[in-house]
Structure formats: structure tokens, C-alpha cells
N, C-alpha and C. Protein backbone atom coordinates (compact mmCIF):
# COMPACT_ATOMS: atom_id res chain seq x y z
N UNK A 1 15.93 -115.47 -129.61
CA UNK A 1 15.74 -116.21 -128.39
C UNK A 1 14.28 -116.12 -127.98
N UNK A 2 13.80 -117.53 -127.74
CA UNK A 2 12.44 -117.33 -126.90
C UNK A 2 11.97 -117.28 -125.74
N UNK A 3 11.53 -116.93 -125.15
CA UNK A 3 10.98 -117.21 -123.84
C UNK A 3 11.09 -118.42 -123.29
N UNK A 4 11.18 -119.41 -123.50
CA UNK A 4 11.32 -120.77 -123.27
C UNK A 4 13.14 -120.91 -123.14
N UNK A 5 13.55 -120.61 -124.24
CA UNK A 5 15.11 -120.83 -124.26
C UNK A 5 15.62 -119.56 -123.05
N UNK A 6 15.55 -118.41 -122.65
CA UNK A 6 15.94 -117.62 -121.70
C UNK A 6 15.79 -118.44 -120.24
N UNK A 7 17.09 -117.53 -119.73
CA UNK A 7 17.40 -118.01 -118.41
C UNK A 7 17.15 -116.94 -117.67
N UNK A 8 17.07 -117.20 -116.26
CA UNK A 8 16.77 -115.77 -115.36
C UNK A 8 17.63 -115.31 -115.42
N UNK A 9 18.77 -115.09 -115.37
CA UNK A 9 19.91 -114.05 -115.59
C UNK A 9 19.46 -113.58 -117.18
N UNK A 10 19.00 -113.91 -118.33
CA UNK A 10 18.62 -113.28 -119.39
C UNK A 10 17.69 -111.95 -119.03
N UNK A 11 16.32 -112.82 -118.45
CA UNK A 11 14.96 -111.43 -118.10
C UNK A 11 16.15 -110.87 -117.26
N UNK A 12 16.73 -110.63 -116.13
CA UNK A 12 17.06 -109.65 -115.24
C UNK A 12 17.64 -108.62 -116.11
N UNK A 13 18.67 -109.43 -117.06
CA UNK A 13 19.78 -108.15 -118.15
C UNK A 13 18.41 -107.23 -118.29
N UNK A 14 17.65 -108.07 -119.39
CA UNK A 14 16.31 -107.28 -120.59
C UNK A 14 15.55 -105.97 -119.40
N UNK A 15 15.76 -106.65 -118.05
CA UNK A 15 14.88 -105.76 -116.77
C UNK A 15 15.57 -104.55 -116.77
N UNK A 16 16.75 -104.94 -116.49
CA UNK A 16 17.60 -103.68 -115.90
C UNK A 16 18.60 -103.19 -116.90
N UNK A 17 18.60 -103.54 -118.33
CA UNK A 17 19.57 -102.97 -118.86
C UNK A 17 18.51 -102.29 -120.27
N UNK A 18 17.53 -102.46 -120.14
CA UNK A 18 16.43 -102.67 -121.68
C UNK A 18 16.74 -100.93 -122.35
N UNK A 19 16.71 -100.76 -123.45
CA UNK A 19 17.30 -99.81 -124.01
C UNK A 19 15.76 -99.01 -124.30
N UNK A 20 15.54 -97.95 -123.53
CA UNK A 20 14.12 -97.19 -123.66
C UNK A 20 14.07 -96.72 -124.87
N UNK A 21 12.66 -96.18 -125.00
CA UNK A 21 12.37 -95.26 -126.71
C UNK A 21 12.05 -93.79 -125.98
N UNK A 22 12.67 -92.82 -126.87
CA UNK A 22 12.25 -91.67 -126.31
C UNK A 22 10.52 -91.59 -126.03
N UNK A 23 9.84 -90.97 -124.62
CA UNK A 23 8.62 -90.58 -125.23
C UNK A 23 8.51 -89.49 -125.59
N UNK A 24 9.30 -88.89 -126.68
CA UNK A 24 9.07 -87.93 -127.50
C UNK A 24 8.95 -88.37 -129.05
N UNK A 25 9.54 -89.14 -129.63
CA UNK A 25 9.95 -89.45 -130.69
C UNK A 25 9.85 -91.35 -131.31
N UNK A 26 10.19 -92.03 -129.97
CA UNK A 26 9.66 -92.88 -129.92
C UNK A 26 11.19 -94.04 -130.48
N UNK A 27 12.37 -92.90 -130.47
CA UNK A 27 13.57 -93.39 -131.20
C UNK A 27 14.42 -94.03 -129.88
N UNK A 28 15.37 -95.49 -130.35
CA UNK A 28 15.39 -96.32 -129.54
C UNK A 28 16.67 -95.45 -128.75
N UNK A 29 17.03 -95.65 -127.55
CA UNK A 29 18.13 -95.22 -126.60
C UNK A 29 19.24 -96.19 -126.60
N UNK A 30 20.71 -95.95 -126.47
CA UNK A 30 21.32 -96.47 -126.42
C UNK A 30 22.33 -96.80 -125.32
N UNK A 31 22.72 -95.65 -124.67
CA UNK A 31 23.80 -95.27 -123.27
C UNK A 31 23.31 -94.05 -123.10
N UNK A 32 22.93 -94.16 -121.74
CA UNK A 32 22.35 -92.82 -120.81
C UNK A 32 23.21 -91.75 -120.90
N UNK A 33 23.05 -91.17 -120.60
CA UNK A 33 24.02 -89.51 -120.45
C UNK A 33 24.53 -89.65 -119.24
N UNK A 34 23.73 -89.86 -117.89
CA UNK A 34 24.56 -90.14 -116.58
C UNK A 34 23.81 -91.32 -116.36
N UNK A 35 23.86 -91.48 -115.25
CA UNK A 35 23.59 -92.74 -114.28
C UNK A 35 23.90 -92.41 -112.63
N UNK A 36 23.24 -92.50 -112.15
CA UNK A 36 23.33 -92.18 -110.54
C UNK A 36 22.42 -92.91 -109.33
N UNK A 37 23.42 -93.52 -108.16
CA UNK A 37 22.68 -94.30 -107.22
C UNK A 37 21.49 -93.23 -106.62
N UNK A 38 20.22 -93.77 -105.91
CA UNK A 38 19.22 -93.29 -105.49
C UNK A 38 18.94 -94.22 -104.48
N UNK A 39 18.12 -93.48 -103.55
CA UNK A 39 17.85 -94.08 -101.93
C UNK A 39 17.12 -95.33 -102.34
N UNK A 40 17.09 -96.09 -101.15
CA UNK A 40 16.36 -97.11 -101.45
C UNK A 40 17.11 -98.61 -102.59
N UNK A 41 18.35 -98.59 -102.81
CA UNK A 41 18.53 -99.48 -103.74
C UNK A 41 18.41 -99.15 -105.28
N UNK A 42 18.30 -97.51 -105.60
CA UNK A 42 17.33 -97.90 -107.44
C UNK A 42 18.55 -96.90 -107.91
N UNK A 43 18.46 -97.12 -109.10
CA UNK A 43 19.63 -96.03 -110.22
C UNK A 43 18.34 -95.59 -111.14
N UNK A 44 19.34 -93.96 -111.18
CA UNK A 44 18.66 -93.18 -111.89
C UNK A 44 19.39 -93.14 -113.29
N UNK A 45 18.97 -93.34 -114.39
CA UNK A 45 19.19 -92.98 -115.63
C UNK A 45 18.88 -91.69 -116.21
N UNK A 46 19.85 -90.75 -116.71
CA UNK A 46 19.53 -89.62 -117.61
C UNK A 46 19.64 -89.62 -119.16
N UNK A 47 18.83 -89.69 -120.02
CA UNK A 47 18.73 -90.19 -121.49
C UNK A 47 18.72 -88.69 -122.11
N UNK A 48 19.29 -88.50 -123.68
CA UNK A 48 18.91 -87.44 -124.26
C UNK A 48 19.13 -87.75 -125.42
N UNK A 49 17.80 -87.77 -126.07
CA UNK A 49 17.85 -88.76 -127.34
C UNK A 49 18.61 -87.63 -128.56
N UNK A 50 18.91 -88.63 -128.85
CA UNK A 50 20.31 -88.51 -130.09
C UNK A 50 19.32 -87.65 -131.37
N UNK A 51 17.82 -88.60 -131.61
CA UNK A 51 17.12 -87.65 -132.81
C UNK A 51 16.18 -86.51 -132.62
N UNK A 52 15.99 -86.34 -131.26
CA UNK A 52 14.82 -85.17 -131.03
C UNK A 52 15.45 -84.24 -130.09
N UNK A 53 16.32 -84.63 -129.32
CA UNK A 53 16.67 -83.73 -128.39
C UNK A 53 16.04 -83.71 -127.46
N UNK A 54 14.63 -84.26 -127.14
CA UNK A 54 14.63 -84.37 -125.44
C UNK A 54 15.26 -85.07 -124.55
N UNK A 55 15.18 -84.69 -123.58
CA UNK A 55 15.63 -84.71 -122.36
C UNK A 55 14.47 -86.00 -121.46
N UNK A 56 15.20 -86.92 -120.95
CA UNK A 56 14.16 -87.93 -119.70
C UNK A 56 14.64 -88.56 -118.99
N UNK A 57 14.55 -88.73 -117.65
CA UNK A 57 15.01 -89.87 -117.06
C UNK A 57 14.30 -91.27 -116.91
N UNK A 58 14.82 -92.41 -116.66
CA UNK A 58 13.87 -93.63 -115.84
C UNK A 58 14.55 -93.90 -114.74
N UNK A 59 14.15 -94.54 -113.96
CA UNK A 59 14.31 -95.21 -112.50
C UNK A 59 14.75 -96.67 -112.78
N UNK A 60 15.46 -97.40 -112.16
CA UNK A 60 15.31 -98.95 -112.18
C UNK A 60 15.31 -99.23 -110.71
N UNK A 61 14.38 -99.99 -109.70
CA UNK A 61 14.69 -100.79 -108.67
C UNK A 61 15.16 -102.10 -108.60
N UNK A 62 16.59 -102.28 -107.89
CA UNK A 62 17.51 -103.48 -107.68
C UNK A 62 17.28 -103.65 -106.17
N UNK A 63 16.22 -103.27 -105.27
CA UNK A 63 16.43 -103.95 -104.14
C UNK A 63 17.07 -103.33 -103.63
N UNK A 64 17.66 -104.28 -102.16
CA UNK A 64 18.13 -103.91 -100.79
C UNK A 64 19.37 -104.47 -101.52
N UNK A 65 20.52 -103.45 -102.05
CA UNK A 65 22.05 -103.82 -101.67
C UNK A 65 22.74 -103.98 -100.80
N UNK A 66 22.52 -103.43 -99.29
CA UNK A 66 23.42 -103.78 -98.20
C UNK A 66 24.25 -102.94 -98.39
N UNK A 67 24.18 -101.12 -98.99
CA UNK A 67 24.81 -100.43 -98.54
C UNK A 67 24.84 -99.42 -97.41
């Protein structure tokens, strides 16, 4: 798919779902270890890569949910 053929519901998935590389190893991630809401609208991701064994989180911000 190109850039041209993507729809905004495509970039948002690639935004908020994009599968990180360890920065240890550089090996691709697949399903977080946890996942947890955070103030402000954002989820926290906990990753622990499958080939090196570190440990990382990322952040994603989704905005004002209205909870």
C-alpha cells in the first residue's frame, strides 16, 4: 500500500498500533506484555523483547476521551 492509496483510518492504525523495534537489539515487537490507561488520554505499553530480553515501555497519545 502507498501513501496515496491509504485512508486516515489506515495512518491512525500504523500511529497507534505500529509494532516498535527493541532499542536494544533493534528486533521487531509484536504484543506488549501489558498495556495500561495513563492520565491525560495516553496508554502505556510494556514490551519485552522476545530476542534480547530487555525490558521498555512507549507511550501513545489518543487525546481527550471524555473519561
Amino acid at each position: 500500500m502507498t501513501p496515496q492509496d491509504a485512508t486516515p483510518a489506515v495512518f491512525s492504525f500504523a500511529r497507534f498500533f505500529s509494532r516498535p523495534l527493541c532499542p536494544e537489539c533493534g528486533h521487531e515487537q509484536f504484543v506488549p506484555e501489558q498495556s495500561s490507561f495513563v492520565e491525560n488520554g495516553g496508554i502505556r505499553h510494556a514490551w519485552l523483547c522476545e530476542a534480547c530480553g530487555n525490558a521498555f515501555n512507549t507511550n501513545i497519545q489518543i487525546g481527550d476521551i471524555g473519561i
